[in-house]
Protein backbone atom coordinates (compact mmCIF):
# COMPACT_ATOMS: atom_id res chain seq x y z
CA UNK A 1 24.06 54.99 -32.66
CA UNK A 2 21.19 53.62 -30.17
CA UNK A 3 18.30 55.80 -29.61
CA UNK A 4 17.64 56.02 -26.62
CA UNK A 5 13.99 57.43 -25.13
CA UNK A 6 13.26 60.46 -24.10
CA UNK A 7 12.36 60.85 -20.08
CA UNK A 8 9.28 61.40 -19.28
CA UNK A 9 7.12 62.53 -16.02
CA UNK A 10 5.65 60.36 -13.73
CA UNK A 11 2.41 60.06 -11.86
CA UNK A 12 2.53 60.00 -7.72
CA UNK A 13 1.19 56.29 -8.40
CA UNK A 14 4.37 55.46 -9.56
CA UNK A 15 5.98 55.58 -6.08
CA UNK A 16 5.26 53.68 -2.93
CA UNK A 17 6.56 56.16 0.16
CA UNK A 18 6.44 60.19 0.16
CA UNK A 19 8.52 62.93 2.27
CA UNK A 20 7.32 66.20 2.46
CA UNK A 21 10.33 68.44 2.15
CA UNK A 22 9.54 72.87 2.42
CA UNK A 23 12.05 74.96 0.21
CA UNK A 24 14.68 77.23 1.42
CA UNK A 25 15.12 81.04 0.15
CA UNK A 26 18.47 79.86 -0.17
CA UNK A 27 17.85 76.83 -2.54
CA UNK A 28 16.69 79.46 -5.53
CA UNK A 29 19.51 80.31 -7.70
CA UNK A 30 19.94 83.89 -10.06
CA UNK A 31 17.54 82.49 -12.22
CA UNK A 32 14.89 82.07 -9.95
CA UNK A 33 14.14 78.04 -9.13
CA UNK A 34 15.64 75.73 -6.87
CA UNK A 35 19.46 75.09 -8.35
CA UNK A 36 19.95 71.19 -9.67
CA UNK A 37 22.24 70.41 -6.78
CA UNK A 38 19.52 70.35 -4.19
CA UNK A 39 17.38 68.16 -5.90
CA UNK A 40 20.01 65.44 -4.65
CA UNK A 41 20.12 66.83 -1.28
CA UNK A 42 16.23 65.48 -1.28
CA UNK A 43 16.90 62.50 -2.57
CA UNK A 44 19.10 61.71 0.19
CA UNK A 45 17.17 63.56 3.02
CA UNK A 46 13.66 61.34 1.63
CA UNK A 47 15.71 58.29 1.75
CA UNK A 48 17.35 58.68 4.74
CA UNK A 49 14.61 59.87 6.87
CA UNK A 50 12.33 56.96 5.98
CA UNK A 51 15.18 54.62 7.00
CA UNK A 52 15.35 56.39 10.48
CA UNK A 53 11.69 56.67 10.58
CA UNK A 54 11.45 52.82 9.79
CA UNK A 55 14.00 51.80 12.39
CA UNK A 56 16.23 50.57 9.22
CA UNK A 57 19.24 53.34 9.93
CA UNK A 58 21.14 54.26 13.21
CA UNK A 59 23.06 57.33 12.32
CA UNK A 60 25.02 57.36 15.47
CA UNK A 61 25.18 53.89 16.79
CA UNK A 62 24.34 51.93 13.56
CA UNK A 63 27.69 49.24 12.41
CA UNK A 64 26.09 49.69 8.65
CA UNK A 65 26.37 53.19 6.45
CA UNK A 66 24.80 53.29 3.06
CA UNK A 67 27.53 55.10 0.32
CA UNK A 68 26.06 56.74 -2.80
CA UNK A 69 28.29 55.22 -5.58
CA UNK A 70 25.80 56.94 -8.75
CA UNK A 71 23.30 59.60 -9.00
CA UNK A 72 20.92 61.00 -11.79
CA UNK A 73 18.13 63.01 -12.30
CA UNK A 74 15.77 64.70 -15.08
CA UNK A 75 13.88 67.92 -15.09
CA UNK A 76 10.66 68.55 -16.38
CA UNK A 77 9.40 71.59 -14.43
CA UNK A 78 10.94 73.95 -12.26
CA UNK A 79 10.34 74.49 -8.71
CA UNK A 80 10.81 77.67 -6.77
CA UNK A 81 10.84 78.79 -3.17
CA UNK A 82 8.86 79.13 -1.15
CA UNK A 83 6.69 75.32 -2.49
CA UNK A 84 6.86 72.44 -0.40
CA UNK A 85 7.63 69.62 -2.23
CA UNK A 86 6.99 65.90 -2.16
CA UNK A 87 9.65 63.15 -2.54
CA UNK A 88 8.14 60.18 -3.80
CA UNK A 89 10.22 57.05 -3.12
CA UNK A 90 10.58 53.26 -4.26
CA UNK A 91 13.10 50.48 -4.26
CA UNK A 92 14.07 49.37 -8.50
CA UNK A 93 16.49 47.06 -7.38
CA UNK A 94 17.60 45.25 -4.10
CA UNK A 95 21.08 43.65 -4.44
CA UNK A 96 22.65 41.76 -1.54
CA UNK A 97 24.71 45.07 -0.33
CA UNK A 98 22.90 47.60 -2.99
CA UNK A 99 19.98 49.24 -3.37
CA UNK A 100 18.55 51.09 -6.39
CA UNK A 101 16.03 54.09 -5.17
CA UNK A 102 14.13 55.73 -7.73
CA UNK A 103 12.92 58.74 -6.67
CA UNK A 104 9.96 61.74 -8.01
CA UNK A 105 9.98 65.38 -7.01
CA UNK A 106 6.16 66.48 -6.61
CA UNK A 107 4.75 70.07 -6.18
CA UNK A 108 1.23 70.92 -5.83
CA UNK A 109 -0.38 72.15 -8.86
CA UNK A 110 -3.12 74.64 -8.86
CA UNK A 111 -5.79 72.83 -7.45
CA UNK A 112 -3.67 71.50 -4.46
CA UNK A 113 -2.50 67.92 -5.94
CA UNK A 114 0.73 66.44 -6.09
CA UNK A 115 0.00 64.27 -9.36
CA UNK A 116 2.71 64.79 -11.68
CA UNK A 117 6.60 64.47 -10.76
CA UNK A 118 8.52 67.96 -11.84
CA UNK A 119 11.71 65.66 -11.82
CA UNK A 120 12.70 61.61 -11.66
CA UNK A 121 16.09 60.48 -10.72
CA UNK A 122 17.58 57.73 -8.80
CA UNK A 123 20.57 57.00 -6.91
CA UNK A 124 22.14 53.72 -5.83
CA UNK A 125 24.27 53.14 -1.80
CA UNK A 126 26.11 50.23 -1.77
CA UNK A 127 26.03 49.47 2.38
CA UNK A 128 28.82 48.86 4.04
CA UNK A 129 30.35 48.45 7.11
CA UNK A 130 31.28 51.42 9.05
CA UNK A 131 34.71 51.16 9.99
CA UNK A 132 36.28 49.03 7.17
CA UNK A 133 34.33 50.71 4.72
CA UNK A 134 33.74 46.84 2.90
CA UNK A 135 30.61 46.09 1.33
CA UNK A 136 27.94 43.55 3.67
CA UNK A 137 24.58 41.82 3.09
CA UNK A 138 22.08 44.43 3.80
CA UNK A 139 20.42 43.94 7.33
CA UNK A 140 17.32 41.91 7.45
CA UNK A 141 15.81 44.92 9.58
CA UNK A 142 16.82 46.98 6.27
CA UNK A 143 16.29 44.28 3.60
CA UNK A 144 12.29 44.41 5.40
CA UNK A 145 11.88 47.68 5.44
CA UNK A 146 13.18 48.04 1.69
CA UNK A 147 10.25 45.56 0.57
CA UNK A 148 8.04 47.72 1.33
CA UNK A 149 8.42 49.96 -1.04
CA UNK A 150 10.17 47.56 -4.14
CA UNK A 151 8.66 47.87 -6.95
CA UNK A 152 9.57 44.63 -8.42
């Protein structure tokens, strides 16, 4: 059987672009932090908006949609309304229709700083056109703004 290492936190070094995201009453569960699930609903809202922000995504007009094919994430602290938090992004891997975004949830700790991720994950779209649904190159407006924050 392979061993395989333990996660670990991350420092906000690690990550090249950050979107400040507050916290719903409604994202605390019974046992009083955010629930798992909305950790991906950052992921994707961080992503997306910097690809809108960048001019890299046209929601409404755009002939390329990204589709999340796999998703992951670790915990190492919990989070609880009503903290903002901070979605640090970066690029792992830039295929010729995929990208690789890894991704680090920050909250402020006592003294204000967002220095140490309370979870990690990553998810990977595969772009694609938006009618057929088939796989294309990446945009070069995309494939520019992506390089930005590779970390390769």
């Amino acid at each position: 059987m392979k061993h395989e290492e333990r996660p670990t936190p991350e420092p906000r070094s690690a990550y090249y672009q950050f979107q400040r995201i507050p916290t719903r009453w409604a994202d605390n569960d019974v046992y009083g932090h955010v629930n798992n699930v909305m950790y991906y609903a950052w992921f994707d809202t961080a992503v997306n908006a910097y690809l809108i922000e960048h001019g890299a995504l046209d929601i409404h007009q755009g002939e390329t949609i990204g589709l999340v094919i796999e998703t992951h994430c670790n915990y190492f602290a919990p989070v609880s309304f009503p903290e903002s938090v901070e979605i640090g992004i970066r690029v792992a891997k830039l295929g010729k229709s995929s990208v690789r975004y890894e991704l680090g949830v920050f909250t402020a700790d006592v003294h204000g700083q967002y220095s140490v991720c309370a979870a990690k994950g990553h998810f990977i779209h595969v772009y694609v056109d938006k009618t057929s649904r088939r796989p294309v190159q990446l945009p070069l407006n995309l494939q520019a703004v992506l390089e930005k924050i590779n970390s390769i």
